[in-house]
Protein backbone atom coordinates (compact mmCIF):
# COMPACT_ATOMS: atom_id res chain seq x y z
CA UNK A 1 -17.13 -15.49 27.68
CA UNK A 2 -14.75 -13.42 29.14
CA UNK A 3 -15.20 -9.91 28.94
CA UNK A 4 -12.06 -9.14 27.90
CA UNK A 5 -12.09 -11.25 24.94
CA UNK A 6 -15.75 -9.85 24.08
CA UNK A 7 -14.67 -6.35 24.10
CA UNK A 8 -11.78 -7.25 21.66
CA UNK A 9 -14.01 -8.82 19.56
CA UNK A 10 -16.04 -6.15 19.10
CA UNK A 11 -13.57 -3.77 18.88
CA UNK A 12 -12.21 -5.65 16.10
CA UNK A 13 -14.93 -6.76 14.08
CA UNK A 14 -16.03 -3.74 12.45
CA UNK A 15 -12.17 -3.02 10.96
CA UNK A 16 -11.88 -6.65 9.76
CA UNK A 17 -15.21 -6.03 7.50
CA UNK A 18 -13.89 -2.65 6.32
CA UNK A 19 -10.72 -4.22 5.47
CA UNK A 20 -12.55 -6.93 3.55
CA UNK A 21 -15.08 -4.24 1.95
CA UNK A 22 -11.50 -2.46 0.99
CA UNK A 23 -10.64 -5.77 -0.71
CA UNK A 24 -13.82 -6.22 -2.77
CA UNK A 25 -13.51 -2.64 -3.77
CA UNK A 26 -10.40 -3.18 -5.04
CA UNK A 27 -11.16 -5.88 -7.09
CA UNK A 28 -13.48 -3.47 -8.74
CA UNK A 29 -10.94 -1.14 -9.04
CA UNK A 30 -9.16 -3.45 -11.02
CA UNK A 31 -12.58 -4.24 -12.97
CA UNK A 32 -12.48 -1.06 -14.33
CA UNK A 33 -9.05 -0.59 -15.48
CA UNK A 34 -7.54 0.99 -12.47
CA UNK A 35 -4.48 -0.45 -10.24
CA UNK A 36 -5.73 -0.40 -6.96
CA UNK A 37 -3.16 0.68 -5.07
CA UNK A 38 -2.30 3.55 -6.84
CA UNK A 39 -6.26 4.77 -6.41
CA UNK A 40 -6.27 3.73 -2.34
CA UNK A 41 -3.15 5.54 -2.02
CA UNK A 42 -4.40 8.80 -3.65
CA UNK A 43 -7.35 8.86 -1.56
CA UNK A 44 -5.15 8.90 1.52
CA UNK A 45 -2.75 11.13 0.25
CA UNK A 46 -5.76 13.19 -0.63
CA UNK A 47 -7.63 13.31 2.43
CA UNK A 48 -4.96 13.16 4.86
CA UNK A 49 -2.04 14.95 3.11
CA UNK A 50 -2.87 18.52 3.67
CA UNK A 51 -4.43 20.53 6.54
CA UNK A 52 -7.36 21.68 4.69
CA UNK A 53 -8.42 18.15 3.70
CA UNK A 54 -8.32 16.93 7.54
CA UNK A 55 -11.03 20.25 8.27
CA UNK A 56 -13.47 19.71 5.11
CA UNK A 57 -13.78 15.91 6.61
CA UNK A 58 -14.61 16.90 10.08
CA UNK A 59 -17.21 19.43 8.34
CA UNK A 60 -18.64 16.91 6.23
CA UNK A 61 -18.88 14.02 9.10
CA UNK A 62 -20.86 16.57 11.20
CA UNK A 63 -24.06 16.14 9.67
CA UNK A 64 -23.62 12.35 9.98
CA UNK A 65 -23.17 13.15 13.19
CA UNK A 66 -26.61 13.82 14.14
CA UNK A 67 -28.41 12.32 11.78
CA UNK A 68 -26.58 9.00 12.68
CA UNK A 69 -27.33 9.62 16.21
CA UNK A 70 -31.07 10.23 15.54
CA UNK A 71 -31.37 7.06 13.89
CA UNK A 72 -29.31 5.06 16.71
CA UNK A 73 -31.13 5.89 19.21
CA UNK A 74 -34.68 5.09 17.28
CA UNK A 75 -32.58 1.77 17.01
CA UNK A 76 -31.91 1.36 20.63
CA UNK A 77 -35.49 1.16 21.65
CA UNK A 78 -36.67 -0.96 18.10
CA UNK A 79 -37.88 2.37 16.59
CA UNK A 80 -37.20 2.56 13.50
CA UNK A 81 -36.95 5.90 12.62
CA UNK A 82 -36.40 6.74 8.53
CA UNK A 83 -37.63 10.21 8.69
CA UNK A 84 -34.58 11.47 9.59
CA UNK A 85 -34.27 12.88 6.35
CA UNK A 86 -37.32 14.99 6.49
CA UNK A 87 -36.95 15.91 9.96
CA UNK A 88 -33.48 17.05 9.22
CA UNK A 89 -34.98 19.48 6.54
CA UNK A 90 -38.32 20.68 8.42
CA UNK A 91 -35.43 21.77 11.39
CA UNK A 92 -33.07 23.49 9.01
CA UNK A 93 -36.14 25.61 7.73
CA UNK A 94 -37.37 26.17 11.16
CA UNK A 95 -33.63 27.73 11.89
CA UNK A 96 -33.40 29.74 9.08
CA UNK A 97 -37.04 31.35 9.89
CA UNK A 98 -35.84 32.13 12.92
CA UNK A 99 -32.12 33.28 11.57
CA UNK A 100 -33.58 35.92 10.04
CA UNK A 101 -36.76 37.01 11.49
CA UNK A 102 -34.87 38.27 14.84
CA UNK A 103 -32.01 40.02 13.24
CA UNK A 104 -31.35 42.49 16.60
CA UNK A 105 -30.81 40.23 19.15
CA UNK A 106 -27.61 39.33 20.47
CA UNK A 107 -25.38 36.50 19.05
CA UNK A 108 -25.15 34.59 22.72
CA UNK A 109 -29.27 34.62 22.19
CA UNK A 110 -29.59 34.43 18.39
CA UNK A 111 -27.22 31.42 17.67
CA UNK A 112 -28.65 29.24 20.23
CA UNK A 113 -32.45 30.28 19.87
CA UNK A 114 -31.75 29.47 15.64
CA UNK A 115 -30.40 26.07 17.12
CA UNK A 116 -33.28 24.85 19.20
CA UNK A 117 -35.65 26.09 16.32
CA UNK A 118 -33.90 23.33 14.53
CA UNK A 119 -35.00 20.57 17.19
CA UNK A 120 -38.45 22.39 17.34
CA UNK A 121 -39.16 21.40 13.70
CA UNK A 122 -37.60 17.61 14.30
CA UNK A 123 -39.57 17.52 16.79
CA UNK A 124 -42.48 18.67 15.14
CA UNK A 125 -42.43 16.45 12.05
CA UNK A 126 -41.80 13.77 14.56
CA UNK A 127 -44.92 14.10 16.36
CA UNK A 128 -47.01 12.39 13.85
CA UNK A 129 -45.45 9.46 13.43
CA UNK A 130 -44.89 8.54 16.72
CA UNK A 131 -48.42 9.71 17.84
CA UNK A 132 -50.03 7.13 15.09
CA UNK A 133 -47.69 4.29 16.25
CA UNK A 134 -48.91 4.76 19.71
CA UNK A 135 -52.81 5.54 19.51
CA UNK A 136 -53.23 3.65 16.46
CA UNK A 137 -50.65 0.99 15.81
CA UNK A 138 -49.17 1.97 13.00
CA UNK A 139 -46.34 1.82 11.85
CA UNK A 140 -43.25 4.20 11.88
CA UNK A 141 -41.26 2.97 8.91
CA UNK A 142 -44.44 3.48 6.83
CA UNK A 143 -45.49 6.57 8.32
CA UNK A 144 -41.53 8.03 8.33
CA UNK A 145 -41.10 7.02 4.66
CA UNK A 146 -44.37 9.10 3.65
CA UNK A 147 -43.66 12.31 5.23
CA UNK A 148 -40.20 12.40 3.97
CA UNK A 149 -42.02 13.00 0.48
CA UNK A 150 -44.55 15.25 2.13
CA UNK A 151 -42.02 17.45 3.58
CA UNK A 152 -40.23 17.49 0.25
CA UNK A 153 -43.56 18.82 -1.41
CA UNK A 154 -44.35 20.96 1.66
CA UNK A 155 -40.87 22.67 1.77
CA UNK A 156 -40.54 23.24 -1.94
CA UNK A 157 -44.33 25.32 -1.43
CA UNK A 158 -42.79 27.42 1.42
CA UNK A 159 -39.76 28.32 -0.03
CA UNK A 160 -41.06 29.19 -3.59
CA UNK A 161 -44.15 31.24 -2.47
CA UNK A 162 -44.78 32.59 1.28
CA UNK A 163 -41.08 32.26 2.14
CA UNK A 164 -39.79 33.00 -0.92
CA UNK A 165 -36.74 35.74 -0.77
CA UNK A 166 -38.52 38.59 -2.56
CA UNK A 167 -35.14 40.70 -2.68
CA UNK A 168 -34.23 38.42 -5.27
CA UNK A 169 -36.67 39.86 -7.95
CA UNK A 170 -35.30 41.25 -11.14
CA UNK A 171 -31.93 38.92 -10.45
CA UNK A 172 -30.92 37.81 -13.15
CA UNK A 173 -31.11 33.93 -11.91
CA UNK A 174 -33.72 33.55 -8.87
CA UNK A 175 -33.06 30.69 -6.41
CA UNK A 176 -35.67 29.63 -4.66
CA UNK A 177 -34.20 29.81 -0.82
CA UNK A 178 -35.17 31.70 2.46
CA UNK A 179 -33.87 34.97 3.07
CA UNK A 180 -29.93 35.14 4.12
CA UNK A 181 -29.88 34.87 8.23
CA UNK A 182 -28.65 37.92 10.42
CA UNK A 183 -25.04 37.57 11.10
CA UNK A 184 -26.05 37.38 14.98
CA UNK A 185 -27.46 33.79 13.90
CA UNK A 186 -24.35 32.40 12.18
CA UNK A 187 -21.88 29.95 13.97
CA UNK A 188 -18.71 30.88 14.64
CA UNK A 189 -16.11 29.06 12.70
CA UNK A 190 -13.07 27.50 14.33
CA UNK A 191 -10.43 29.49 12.84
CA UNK A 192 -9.96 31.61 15.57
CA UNK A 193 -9.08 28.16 17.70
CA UNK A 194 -6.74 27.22 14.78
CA UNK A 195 -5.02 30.79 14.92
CA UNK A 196 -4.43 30.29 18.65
CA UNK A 197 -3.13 26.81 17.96
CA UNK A 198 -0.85 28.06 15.13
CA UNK A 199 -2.83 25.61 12.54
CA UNK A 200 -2.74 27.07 9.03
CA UNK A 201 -6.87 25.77 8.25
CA UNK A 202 -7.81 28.10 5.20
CA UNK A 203 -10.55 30.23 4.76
CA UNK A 204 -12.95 28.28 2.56
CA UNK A 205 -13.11 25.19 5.17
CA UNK A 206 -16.45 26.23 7.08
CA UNK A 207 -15.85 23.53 9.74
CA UNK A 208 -17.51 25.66 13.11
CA UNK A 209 -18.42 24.48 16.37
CA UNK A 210 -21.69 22.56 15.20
CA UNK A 211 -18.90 19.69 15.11
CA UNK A 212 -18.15 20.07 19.13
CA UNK A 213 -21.70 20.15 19.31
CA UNK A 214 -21.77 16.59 18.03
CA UNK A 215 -19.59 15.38 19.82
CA UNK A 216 -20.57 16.28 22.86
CA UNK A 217 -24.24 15.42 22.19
CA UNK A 218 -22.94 11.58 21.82
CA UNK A 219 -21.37 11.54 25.31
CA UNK A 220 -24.46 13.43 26.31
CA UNK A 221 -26.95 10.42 24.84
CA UNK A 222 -24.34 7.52 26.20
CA UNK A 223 -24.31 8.90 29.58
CA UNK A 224 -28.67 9.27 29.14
CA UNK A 225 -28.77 5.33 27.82
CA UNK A 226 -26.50 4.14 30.05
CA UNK A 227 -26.53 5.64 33.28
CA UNK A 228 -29.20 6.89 33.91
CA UNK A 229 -32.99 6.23 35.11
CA UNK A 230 -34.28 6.87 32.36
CA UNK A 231 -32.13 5.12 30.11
CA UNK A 232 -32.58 1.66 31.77
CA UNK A 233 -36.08 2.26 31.19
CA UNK A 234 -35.19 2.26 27.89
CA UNK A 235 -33.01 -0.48 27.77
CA UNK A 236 -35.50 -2.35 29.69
CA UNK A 237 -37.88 -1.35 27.11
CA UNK A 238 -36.28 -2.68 24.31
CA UNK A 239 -35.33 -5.86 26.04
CA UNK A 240 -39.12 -6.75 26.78
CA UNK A 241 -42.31 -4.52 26.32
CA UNK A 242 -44.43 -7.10 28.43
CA UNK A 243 -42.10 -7.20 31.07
CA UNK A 244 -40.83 -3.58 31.38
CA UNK A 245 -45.14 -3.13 31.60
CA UNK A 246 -44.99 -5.58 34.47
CA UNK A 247 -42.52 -3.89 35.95
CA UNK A 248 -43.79 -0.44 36.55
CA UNK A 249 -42.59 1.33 33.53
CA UNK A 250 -44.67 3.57 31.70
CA UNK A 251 -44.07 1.87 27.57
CA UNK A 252 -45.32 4.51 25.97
CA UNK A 253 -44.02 7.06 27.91
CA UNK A 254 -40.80 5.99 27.10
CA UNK A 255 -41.07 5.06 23.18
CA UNK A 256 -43.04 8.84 23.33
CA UNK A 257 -39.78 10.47 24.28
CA UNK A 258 -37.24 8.63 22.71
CA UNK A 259 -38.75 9.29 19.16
CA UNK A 260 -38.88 13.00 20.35
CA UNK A 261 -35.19 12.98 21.23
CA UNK A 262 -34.45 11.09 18.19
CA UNK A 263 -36.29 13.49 15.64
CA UNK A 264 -35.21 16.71 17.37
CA UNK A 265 -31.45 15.81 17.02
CA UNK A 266 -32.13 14.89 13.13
CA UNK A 267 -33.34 18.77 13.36
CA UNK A 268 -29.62 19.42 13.67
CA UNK A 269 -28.24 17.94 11.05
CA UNK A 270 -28.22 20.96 8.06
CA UNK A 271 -27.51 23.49 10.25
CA UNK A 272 -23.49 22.99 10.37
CA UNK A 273 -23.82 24.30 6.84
CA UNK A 274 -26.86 26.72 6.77
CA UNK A 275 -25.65 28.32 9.99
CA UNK A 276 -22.12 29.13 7.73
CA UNK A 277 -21.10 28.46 4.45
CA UNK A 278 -24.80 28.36 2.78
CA UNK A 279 -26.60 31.28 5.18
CA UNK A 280 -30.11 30.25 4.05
CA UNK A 281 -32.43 27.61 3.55
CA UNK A 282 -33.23 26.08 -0.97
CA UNK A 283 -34.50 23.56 -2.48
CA UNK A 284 -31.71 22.45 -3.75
CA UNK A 285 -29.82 22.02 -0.09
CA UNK A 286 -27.75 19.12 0.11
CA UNK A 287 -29.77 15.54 0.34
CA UNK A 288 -29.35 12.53 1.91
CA UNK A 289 -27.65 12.97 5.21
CA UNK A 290 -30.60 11.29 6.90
CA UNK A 291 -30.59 8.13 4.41
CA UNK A 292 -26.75 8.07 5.06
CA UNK A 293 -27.48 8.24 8.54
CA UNK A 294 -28.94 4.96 8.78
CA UNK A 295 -26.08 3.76 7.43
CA UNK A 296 -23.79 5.34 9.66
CA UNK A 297 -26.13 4.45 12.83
CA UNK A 298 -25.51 0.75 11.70
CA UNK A 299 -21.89 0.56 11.12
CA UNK A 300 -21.56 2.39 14.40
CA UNK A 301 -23.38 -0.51 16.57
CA UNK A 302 -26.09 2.28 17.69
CA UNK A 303 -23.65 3.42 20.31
CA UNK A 304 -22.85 7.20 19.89
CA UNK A 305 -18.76 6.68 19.78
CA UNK A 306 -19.52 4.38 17.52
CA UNK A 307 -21.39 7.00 15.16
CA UNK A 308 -18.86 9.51 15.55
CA UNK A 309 -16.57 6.95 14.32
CA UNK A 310 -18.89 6.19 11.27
CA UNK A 311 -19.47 9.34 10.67
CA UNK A 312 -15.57 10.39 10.07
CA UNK A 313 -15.32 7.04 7.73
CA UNK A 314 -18.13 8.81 5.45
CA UNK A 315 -16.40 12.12 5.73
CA UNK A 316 -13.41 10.48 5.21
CA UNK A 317 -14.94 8.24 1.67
CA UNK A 318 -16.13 11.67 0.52
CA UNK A 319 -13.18 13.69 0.79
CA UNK A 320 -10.79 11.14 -0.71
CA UNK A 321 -13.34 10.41 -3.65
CA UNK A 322 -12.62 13.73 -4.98
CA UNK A 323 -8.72 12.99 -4.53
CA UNK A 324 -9.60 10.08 -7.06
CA UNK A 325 -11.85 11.68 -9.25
CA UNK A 326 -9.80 14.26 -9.93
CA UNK A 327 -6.15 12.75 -9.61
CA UNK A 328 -6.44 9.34 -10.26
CA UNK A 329 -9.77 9.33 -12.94
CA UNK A 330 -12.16 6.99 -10.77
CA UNK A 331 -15.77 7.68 -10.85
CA UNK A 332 -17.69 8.48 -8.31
CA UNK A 333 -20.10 5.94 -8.52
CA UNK A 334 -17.32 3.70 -7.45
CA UNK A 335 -16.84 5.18 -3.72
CA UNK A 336 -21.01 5.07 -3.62
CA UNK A 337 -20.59 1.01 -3.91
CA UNK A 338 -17.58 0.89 -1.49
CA UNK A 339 -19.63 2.61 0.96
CA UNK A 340 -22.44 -0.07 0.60
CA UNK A 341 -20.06 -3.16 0.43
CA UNK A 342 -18.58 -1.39 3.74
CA UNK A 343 -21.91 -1.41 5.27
CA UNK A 344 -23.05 -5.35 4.24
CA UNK A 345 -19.64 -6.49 5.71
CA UNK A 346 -20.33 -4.91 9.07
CA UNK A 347 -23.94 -6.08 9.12
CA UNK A 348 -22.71 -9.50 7.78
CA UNK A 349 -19.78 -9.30 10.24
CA UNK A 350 -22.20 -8.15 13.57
CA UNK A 351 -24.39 -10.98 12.75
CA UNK A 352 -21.22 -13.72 12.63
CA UNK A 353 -20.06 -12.27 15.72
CA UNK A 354 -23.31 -12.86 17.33
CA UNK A 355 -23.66 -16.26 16.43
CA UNK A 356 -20.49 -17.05 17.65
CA UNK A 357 -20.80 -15.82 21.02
CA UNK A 358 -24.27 -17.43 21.31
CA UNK A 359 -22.60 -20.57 20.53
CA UNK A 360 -19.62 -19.88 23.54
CA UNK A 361 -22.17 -19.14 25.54
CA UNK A 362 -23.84 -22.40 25.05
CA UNK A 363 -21.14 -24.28 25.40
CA UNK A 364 -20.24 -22.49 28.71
CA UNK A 365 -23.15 -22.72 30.34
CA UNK A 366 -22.65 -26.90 29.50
């Protein structure tokens, strides 16, 4: 095939199957009473209409961001990484032990030592997994699904006993969190950019450069995969084991550091919040951004445009299912089974496309 016409394909594939996941949704928008494009057209006019809107989805796509990332490039090499969601939450505890513990250094030191403490305790709760796939074989969905739940119990020990804030005794309502970080360890937010820029973003929209971090992590990772040494040993890798052995390339080595990069950029993922709007580490921190980040690793083709793409279409869902919560009466639950008819078309819609250019490609080389 030509790879003109490829490109286009691809390019296109993905929109046609949210289009069609739009359509099913609005059939069960109807289902429930609602005309659908009175809801659709809230949720735009919601999400898009107003300046502060356009910030909280950029600030809620962030940790989608990384998480996303983490899991695409598990999925570049066949590793299928699902403890995203615990390694997400190990890091933004790491961080906010170190956010607080240090609170005379410098911001230019602080802020970026709090940051790698979050890919130290990816990292970390990556080790294991990765370590028992390679010595023993086994592995790293089942091993990844466990230690999600053991982090949950672990985490929930730290931060209501040796961890626990003991300020907060004789409050009237104790939470059980971290103490608050210095203010040397919190992100900047980008209101100062906005000022200079003469854009009106208000106050309560914590979107902070955690977001630029993102994105420039995903052109870091494309440029690793794809041209680089040691991302054609990955590539190679994933192609063929048996004949990337044959070849002179260390297997291990490479599935080793791959799952290190992948779990240490999951480390990332809370700390867009923690580092600003929350200021601390709970048990009740938001859940779920590594789960969703399978999702958004999959409807972004593993490449890391692709997730940032993804990511914004979450952020995006999100936002505008407040619009229709609030405005237009929809329950939530509805936007939750939008964003899993969106991902089964893509899947379903990557695997057509496939097909069809193994089939051209048959026919060519007739």
């Amino acid at each position: 095939m030509k790879r003109e016409r490829l490109f286009w394909l691809q390019v296109a594939t993905p929109f046609i199957a949210i289009l069609f996941a739009f359509l099913i949704g609005a059939v069960i928008v109807v289902a429930i009473g609602k005309n659908p494009l009175y809801v659709f057209g809230t949720m735009l006019a919601f999400a898009f209409g107003q300046i502060d809107s356009l910030g909280l989805i950029l600030f809620r796509a962030t940790p989608y961001i990384f998480t996303g990332l983490s899991v695409a490039i598990g999925f570049q090499l066949g590793l299928f990484n699902i403890g995203a969601e615990s390694q997400y939450k190990v890091g933004l505890f790491t961080a906010a032990v170190v956010g607080y513990s240090f609170p005379g250094l410098p911001a230019i030191i602080h802020i970026p030592l709090t940051i790698l403490a979050g890919v130290a305790g990816g990292m970390l709760w990556g080790l294991l997994p990765i370590v028992l796939k390679l010595k023993r074989g086994v592995h790293e969905v089942i091993s990844t699904i466990m230690l999600n739940y053991t982090a949950v119990s672990l985490l929930h020990y730290l931060l209501t006993g040796p961890f626990l804030d003991q300020n907060q005794i004789g409050a009237t309502q104790r939470i059980m969190r971290t103490k608050f970080i210095a203010d040397s360890a919190r992100i900047p937010t980008v209101h100062g950019l906005t000022k200079l820029l003469h854009i009106p973003l208000p106050n309560y929209v914590h979107l902070n450069y955690m977001f630029f971090i993102g994105i420039a992590l995903c052109a870091a990772i494309y440029w690793l995969i794809w041209k680089t040494p040691f991302g054609y040993e990955l590539r190679a890798v994933a192609g063929n084991q048996a004949a990337a052995q044959a070849a002179g390339i260390n297997v291990k080595r490479t599935m080793f550091i791959t799952f290190m990069l992948s779990a240490g950029i999951a480390g990332l993922a809370g700390l867009s919040e923690m580092m600003t709007s929350y200021g601390y580490m709970s048990v009740d921190f938001p859940s779920g951004y590594g789960f969703t980040g399978i999702a958004v690793a999959l409807l972004g083709k593993n490449n890391p445009f692709g997730v940032i793409l993804a990511a914004l279409l979450f952020g995006f869902l999100e936002r505008g299912a407040e619009g229709i919560q609030v405005i237009a009466g929809v329950p939530q639950e509805v936007i939750t089974i939008l964003q899993g008819i969106i991902i089964l078309s893509v899947v379903v819609a990557y695997s057509i496309l496939s097909r069809y250019i193994r089939i051209q490609k048959k026919k060519e080389a007739a």
